[in-house]
PDB file of N, CA and C in Angstrom:
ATOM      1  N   UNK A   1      15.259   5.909 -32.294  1.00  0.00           N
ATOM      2  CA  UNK A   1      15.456   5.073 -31.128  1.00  0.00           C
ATOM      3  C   UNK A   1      14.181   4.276 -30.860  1.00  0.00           C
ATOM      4  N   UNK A   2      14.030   3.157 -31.206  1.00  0.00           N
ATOM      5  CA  UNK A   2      13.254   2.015 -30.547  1.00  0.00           C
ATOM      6  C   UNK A   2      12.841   2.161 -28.985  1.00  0.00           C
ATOM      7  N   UNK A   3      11.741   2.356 -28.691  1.00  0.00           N
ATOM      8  CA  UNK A   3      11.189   2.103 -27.517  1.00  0.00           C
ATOM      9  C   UNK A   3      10.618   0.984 -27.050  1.00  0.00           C
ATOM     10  N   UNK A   4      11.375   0.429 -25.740  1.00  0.00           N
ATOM     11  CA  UNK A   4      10.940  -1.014 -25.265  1.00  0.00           C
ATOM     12  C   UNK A   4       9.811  -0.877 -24.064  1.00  0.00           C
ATOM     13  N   UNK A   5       8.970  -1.835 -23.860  1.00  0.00           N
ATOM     14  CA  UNK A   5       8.317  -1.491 -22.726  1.00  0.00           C
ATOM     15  C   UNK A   5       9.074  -3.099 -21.776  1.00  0.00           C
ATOM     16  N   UNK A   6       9.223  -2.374 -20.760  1.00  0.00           N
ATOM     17  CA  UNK A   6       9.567  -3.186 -19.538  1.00  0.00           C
ATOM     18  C   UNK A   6       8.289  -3.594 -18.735  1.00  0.00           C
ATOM     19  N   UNK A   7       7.783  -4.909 -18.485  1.00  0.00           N
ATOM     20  CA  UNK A   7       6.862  -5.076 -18.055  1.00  0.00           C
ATOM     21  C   UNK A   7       7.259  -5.854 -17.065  1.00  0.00           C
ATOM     22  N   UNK A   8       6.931  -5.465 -15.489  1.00  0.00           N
ATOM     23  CA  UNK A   8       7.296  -6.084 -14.442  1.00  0.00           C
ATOM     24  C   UNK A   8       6.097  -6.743 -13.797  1.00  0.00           C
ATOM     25  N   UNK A   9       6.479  -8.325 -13.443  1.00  0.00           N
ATOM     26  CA  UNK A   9       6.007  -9.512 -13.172  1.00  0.00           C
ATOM     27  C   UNK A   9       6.334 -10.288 -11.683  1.00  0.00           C
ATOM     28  N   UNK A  10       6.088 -11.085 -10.715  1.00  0.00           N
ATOM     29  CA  UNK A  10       6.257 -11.964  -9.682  1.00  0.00           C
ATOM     30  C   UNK A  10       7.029 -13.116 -10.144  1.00  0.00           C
ATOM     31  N   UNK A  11       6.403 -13.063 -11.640  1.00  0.00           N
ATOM     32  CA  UNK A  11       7.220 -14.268 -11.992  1.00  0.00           C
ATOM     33  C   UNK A  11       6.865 -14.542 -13.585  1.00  0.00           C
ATOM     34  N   UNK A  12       8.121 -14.545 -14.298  1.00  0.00           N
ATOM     35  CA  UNK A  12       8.179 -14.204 -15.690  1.00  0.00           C
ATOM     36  C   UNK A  12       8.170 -15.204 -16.356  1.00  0.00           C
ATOM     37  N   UNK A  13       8.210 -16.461 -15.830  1.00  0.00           N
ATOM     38  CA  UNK A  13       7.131 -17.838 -16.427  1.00  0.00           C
ATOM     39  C   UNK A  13       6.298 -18.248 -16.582  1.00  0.00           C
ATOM     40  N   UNK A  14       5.400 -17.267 -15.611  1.00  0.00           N
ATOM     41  CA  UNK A  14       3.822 -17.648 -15.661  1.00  0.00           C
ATOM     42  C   UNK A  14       3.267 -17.755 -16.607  1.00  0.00           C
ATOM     43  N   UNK A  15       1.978 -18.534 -16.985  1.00  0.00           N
ATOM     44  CA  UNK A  15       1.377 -18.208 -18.288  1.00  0.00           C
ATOM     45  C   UNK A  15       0.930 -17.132 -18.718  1.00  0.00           C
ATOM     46  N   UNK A  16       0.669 -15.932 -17.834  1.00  0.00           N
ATOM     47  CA  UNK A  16       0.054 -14.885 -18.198  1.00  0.00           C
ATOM     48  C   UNK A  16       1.464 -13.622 -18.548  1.00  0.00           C
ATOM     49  N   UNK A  17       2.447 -13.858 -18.010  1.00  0.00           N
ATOM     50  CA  UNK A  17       3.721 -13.223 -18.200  1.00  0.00           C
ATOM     51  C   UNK A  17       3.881 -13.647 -19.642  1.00  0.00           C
ATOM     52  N   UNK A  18       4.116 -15.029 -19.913  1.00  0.00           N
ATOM     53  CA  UNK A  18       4.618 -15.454 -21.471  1.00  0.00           C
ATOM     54  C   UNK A  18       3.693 -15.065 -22.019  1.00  0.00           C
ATOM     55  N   UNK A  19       2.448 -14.686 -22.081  1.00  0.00           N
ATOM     56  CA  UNK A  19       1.363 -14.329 -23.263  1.00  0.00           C
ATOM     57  C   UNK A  19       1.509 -13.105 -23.290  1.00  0.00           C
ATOM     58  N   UNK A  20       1.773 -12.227 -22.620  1.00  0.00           N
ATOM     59  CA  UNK A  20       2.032 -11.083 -23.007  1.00  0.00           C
ATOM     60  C   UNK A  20       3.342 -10.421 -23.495  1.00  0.00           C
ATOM     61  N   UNK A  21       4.375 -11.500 -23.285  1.00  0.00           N
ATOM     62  CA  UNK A  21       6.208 -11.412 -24.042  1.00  0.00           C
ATOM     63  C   UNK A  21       5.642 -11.640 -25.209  1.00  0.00           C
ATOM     64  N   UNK A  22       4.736 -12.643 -25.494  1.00  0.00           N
ATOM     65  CA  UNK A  22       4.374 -13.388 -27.122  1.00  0.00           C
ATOM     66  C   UNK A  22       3.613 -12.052 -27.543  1.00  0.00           C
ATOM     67  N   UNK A  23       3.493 -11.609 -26.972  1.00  0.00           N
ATOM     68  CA  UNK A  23       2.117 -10.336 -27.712  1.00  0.00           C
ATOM     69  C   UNK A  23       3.248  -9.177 -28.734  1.00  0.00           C
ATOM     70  N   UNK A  24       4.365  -9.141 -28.252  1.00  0.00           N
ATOM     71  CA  UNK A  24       4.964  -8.082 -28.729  1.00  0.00           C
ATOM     72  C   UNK A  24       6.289  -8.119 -28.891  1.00  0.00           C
ATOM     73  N   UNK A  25       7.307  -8.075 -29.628  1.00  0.00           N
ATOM     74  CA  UNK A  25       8.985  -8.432 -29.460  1.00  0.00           C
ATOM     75  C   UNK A  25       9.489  -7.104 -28.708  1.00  0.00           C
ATOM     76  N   UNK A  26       8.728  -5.813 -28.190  1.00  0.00           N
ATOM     77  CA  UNK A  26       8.993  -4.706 -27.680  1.00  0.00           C
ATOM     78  C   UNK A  26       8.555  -4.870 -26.157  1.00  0.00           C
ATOM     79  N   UNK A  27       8.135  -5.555 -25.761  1.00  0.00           N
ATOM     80  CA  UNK A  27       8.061  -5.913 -24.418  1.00  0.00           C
ATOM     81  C   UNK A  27       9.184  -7.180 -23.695  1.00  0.00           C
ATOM     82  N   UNK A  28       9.601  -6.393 -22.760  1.00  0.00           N
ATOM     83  CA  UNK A  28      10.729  -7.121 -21.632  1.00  0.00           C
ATOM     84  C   UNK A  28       9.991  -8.171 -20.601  1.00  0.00           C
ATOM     85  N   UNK A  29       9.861  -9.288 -19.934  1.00  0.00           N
ATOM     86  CA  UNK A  29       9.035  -8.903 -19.022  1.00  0.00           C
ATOM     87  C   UNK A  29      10.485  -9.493 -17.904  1.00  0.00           C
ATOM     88  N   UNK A  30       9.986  -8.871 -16.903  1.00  0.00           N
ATOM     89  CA  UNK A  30      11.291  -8.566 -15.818  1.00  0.00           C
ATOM     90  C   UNK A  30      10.679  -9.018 -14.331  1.00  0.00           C
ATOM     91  N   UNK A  31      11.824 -10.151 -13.637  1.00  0.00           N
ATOM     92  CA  UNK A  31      10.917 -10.114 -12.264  1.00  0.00           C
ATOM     93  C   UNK A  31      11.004  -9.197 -11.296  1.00  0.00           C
ATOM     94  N   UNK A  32      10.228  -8.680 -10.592  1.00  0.00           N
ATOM     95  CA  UNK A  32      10.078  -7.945  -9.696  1.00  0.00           C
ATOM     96  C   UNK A  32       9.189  -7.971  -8.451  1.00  0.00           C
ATOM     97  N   UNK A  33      10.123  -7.801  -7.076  1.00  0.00           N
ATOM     98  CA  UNK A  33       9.217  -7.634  -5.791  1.00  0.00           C
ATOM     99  C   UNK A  33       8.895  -5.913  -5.766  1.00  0.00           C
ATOM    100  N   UNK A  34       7.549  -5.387  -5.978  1.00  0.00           N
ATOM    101  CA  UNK A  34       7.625  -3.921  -5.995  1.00  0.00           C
ATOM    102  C   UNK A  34       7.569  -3.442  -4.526  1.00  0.00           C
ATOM    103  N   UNK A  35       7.361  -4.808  -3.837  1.00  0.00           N
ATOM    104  CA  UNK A  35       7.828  -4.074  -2.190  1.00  0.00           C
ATOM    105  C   UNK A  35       9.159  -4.084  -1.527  1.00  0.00           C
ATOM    106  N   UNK A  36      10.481  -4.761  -2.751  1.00  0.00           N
ATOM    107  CA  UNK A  36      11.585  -4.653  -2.131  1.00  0.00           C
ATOM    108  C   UNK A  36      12.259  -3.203  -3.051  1.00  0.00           C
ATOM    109  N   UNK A  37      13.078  -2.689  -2.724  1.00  0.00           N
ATOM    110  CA  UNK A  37      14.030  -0.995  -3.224  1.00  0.00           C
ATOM    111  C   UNK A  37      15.157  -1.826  -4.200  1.00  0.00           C
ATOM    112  N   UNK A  38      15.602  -2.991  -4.029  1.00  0.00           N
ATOM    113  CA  UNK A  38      16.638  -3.081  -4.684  1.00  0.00           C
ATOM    114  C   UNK A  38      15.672  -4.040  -5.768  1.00  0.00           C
ATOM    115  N   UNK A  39      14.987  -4.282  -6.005  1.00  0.00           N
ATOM    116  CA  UNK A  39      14.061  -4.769  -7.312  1.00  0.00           C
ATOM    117  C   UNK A  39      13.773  -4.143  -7.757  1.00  0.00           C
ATOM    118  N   UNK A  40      13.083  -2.726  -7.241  1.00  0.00           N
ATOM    119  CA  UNK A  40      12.197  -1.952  -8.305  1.00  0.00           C
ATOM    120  C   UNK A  40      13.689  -0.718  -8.706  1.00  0.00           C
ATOM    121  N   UNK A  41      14.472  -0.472  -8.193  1.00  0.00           N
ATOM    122  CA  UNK A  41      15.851   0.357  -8.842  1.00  0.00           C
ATOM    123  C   UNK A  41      16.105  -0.279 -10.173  1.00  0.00           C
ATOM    124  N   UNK A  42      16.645  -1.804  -9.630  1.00  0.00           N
ATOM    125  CA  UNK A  42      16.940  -2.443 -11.113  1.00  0.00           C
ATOM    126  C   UNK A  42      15.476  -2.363 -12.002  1.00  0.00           C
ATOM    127  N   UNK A  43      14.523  -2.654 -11.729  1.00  0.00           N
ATOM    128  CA  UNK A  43      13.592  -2.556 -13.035  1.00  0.00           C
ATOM    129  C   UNK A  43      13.406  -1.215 -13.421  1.00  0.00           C
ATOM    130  N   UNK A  44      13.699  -0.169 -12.820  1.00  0.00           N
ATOM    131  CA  UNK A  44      13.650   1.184 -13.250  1.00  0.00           C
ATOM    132  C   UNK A  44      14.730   1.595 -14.139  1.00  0.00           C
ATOM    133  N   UNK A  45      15.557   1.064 -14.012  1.00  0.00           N
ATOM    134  CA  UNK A  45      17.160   1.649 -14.229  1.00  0.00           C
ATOM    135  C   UNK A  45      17.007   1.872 -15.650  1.00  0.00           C
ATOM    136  N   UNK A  46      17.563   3.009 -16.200  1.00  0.00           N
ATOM    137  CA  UNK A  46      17.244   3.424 -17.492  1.00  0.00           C
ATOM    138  C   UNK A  46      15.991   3.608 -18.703  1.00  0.00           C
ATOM    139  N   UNK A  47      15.070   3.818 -17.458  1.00  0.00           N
ATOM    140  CA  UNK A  47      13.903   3.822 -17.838  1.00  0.00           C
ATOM    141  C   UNK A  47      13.263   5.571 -17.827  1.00  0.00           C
ATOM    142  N   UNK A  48      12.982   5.922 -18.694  1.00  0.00           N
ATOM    143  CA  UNK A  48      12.784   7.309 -19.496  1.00  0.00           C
ATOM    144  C   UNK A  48      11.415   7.736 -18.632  1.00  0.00           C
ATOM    145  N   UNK A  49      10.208   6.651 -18.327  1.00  0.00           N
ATOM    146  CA  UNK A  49       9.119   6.772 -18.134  1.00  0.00           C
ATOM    147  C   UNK A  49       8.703   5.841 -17.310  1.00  0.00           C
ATOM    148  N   UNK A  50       7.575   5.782 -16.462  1.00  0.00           N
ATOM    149  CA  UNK A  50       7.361   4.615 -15.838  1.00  0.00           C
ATOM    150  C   UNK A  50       5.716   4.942 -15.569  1.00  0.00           C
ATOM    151  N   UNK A  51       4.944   3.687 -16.050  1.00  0.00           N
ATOM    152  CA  UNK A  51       3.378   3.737 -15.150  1.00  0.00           C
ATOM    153  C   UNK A  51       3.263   2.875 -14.256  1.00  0.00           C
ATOM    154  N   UNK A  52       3.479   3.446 -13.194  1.00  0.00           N
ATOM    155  CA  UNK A  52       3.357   2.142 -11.957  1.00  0.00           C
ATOM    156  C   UNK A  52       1.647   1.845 -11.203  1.00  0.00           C
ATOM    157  N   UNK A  53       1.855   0.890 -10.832  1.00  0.00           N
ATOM    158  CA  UNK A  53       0.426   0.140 -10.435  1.00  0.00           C
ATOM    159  C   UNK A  53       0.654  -0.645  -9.211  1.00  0.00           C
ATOM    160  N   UNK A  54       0.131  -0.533  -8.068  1.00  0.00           N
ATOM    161  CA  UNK A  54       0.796  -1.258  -7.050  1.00  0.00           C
ATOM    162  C   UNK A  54      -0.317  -2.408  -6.809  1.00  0.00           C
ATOM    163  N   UNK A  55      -0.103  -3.139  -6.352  1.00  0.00           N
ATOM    164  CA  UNK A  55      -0.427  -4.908  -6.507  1.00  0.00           C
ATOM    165  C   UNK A  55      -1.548  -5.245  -5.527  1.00  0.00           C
ATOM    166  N   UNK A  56      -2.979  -4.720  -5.260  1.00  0.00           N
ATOM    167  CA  UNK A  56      -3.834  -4.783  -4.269  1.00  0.00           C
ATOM    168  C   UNK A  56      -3.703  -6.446  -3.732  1.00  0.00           C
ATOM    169  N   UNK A  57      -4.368  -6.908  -4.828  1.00  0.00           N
ATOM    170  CA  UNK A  57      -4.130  -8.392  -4.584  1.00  0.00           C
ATOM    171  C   UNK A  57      -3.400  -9.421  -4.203  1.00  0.00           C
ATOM    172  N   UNK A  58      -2.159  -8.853  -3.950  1.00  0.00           N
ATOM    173  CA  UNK A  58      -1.483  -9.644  -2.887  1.00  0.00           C
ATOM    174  C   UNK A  58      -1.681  -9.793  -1.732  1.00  0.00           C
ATOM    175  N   UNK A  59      -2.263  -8.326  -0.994  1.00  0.00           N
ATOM    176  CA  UNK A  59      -2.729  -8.364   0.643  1.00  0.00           C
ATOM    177  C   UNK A  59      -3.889  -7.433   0.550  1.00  0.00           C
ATOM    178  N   UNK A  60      -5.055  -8.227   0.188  1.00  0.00           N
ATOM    179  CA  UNK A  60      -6.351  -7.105  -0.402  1.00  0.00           C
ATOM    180  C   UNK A  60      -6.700  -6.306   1.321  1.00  0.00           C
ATOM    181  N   UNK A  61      -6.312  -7.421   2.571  1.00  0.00           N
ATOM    182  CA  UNK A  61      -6.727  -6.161   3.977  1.00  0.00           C
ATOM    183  C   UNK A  61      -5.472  -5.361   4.372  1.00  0.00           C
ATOM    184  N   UNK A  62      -4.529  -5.526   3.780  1.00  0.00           N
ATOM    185  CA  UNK A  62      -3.758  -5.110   4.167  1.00  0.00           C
ATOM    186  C   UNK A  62      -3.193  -3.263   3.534  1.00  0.00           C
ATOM    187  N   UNK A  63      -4.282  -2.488   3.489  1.00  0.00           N
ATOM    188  CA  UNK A  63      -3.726  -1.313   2.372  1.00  0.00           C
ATOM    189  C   UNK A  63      -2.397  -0.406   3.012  1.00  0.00           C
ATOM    190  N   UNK A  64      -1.823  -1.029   4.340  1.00  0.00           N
ATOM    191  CA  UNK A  64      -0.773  -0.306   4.390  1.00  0.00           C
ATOM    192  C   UNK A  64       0.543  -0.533   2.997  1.00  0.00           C
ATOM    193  N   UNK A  65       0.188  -1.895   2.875  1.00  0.00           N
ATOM    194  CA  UNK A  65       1.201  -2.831   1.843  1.00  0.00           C
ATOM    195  C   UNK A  65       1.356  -2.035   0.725  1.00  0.00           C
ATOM    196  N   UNK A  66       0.243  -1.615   0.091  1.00  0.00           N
ATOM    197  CA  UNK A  66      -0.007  -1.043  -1.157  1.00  0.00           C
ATOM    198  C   UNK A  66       0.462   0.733  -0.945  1.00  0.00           C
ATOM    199  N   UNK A  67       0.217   0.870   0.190  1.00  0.00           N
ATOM    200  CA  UNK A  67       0.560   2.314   0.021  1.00  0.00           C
ATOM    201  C   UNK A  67       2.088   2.349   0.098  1.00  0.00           C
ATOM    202  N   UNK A  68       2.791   1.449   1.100  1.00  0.00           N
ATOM    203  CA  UNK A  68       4.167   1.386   0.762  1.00  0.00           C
ATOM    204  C   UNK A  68       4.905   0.724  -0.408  1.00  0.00           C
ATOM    205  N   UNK A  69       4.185   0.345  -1.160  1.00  0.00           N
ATOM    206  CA  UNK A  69       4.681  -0.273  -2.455  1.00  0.00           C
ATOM    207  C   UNK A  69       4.543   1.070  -3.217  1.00  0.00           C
ATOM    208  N   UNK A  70       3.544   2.327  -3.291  1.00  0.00           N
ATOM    209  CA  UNK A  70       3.389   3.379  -4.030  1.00  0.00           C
ATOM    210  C   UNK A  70       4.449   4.215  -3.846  1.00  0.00           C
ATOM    211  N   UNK A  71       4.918   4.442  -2.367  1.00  0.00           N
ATOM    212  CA  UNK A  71       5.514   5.121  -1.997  1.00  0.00           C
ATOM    213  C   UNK A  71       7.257   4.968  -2.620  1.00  0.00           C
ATOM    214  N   UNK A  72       7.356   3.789  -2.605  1.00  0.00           N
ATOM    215  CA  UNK A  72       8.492   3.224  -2.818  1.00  0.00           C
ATOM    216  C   UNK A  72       9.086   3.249  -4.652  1.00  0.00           C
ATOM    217  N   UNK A  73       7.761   2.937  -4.855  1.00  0.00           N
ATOM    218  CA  UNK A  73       8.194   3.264  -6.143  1.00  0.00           C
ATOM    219  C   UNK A  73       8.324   4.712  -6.722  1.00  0.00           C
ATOM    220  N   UNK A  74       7.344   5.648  -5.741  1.00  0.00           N
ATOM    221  CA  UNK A  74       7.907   7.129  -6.435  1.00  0.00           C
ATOM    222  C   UNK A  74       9.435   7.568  -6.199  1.00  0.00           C
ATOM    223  N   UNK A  75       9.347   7.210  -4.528  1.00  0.00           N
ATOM    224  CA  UNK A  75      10.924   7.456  -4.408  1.00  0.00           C
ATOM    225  C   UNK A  75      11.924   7.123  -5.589  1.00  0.00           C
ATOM    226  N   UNK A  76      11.710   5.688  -5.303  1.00  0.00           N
ATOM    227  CA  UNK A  76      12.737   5.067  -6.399  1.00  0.00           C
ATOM    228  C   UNK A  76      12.566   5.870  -8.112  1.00  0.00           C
ATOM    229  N   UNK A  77      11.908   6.162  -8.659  1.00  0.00           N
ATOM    230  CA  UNK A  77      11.783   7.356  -9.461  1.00  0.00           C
ATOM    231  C   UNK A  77      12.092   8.081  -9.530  1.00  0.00           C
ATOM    232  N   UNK A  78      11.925   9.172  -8.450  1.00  0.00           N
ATOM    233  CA  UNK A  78      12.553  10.334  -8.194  1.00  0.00           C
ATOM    234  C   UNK A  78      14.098  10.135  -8.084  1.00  0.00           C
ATOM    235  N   UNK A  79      14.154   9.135  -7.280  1.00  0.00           N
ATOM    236  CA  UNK A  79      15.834   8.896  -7.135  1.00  0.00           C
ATOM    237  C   UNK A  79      16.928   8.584  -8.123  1.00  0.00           C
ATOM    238  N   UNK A  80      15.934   8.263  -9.084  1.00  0.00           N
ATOM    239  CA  UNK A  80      16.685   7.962 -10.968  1.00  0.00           C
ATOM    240  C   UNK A  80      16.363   9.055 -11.704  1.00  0.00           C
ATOM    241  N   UNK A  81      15.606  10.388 -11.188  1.00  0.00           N
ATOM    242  CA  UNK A  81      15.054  11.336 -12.154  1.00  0.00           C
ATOM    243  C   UNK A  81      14.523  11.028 -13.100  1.00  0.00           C
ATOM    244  N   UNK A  82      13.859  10.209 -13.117  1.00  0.00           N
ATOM    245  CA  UNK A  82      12.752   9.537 -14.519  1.00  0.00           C
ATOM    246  C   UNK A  82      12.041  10.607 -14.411  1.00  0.00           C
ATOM    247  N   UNK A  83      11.889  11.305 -15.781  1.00  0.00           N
ATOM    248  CA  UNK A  83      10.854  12.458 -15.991  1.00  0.00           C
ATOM    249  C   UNK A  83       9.866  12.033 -15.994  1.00  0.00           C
ATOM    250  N   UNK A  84       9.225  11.263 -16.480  1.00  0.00           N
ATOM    251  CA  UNK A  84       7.790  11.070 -16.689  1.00  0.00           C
ATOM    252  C   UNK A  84       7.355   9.760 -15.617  1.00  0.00           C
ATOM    253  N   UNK A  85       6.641  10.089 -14.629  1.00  0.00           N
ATOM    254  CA  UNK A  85       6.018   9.087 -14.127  1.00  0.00           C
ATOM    255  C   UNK A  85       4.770   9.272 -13.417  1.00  0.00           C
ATOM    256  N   UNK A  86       3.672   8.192 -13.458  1.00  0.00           N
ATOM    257  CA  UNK A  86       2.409   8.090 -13.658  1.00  0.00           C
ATOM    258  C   UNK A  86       2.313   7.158 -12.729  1.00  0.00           C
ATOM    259  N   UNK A  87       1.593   7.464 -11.761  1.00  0.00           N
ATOM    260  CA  UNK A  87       0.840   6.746 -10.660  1.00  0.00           C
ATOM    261  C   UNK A  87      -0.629   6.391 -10.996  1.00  0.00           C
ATOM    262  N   UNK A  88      -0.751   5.421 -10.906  1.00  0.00           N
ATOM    263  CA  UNK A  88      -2.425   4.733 -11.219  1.00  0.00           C
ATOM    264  C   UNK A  88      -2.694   3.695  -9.851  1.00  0.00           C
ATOM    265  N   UNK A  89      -3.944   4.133  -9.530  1.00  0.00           N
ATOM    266  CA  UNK A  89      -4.904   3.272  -8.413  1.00  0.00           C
ATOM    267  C   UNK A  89      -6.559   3.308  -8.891  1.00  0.00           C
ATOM    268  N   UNK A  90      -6.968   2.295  -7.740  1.00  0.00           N
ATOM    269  CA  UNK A  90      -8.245   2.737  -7.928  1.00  0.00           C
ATOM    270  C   UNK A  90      -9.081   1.744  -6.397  1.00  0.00           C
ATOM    271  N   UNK A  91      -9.642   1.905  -5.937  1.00  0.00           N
ATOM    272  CA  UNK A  91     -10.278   1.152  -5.071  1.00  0.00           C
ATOM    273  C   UNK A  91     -10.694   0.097  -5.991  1.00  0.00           C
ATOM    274  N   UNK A  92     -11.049  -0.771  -4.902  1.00  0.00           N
ATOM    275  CA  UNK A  92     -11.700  -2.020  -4.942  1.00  0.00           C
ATOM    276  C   UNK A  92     -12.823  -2.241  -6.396  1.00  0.00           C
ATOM    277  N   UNK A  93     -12.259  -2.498  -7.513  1.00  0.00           N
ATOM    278  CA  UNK A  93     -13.029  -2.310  -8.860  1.00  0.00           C
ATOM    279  C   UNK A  93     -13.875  -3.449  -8.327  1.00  0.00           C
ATOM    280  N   UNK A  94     -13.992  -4.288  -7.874  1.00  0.00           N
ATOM    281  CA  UNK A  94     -15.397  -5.323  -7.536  1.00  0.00           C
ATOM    282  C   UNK A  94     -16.538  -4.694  -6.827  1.00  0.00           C
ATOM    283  N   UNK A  95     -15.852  -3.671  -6.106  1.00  0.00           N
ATOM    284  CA  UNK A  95     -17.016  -2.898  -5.004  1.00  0.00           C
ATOM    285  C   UNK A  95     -17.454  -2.249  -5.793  1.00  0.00           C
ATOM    286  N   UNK A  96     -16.952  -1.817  -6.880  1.00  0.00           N
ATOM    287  CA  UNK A  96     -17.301  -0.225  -7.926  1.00  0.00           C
ATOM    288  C   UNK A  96     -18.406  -0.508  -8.526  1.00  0.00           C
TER     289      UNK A  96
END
């Protein structure tokens, strides 16, 4: 069985979205709001595994945003029983 990676994007035209579809014929890239439930279900949906990353840079004062984007996506995980899933953060890598 071929393993695809689903790579979720704001917007899957961007130049930085298409350079990374061009990087690999095993990568999807898929749009997604990771702060709406019915976006991140569909980008989950039949997905074995997931490393999620929630999006500082959209509202860098805003860290309630990010924590409900984390939150949302474990749910939504849990709620598909995806065995394997991996939460990644990190503060402010410019401050680091």
């Amino acid at each position: 069985m071929d393993k695809l990676i689903r790579a979720l994007t704001r917007d899957v035209n961007s130049e930085k979205a298409q350079a990374i579809k061009r990087s690999s014929d095993d990568i999807e890239m898929v749009t997604c709001d990771i702060s709406k439930y019915d976006d991140v279900k569909r980008a989950f949906q039949d997905s074995w595994a997931i490393y999620a990353v929630t999006d500082f840079w959209a509202q860098p004062d805003k860290p309630e945003v990010e924590l409900q984007q984390g939150q949302l996506m474990a749910d939504v995980a849990a709620s598909l029983q995806i065995p394997y899933y991996i939460f990644s953060t990190l503060e402010d890598s410019n401050k680091i």
